[in-house]
N, C-alpha and C. Protein backbone atom coordinates (compact mmCIF):
# COMPACT_ATOMS: atom_id res chain seq x y z
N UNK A 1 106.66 129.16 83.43
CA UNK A 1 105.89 128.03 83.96
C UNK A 1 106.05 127.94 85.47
N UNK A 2 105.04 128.11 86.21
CA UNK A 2 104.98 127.87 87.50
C UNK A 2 105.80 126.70 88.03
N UNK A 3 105.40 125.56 87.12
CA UNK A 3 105.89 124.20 87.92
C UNK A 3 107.38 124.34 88.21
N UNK A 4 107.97 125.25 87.31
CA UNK A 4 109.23 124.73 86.97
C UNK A 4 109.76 126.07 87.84
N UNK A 5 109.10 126.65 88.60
CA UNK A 5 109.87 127.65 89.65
C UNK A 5 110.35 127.25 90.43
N UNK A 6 110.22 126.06 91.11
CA UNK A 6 110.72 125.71 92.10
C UNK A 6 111.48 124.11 91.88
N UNK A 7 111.75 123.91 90.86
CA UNK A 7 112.59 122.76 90.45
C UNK A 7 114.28 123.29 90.03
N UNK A 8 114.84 122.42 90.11
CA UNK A 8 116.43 122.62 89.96
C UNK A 8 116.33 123.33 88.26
N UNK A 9 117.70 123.97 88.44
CA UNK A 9 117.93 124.36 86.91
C UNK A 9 118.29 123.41 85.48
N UNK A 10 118.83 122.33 86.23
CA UNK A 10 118.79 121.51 85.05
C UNK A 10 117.49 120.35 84.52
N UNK A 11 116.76 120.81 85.41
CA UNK A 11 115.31 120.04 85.41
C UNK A 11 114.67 120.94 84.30
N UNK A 12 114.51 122.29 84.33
CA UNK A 12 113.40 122.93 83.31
C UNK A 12 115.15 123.68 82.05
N UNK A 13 115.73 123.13 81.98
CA UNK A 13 117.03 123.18 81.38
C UNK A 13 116.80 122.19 80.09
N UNK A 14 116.44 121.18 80.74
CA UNK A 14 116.42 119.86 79.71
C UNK A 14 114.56 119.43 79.65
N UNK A 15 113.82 120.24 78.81
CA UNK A 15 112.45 119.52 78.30
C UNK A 15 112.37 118.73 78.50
N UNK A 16 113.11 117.90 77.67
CA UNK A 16 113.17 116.36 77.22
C UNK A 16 113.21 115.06 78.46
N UNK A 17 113.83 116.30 79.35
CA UNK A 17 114.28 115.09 80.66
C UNK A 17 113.74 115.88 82.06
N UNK A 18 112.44 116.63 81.65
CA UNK A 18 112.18 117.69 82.62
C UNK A 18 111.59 116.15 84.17
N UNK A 19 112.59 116.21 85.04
CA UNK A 19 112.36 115.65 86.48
C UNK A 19 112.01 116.24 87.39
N UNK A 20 110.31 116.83 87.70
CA UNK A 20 109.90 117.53 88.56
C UNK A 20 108.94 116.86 89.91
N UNK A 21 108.89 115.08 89.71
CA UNK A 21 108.84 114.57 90.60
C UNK A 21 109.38 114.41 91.55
């Protein structure tokens, strides 16, 4: 997933609590 390339590891780590704002 693109979005989640450039977000922290525990952001696309946790689905549930994915914080990419």
């Amino acid at each position: 997933l693109p979005g989640v390339l450039f977000v922290l590891p525990d952001s696309y780590v946790d689905p549930e609590n994915k914080d990419y704002g």
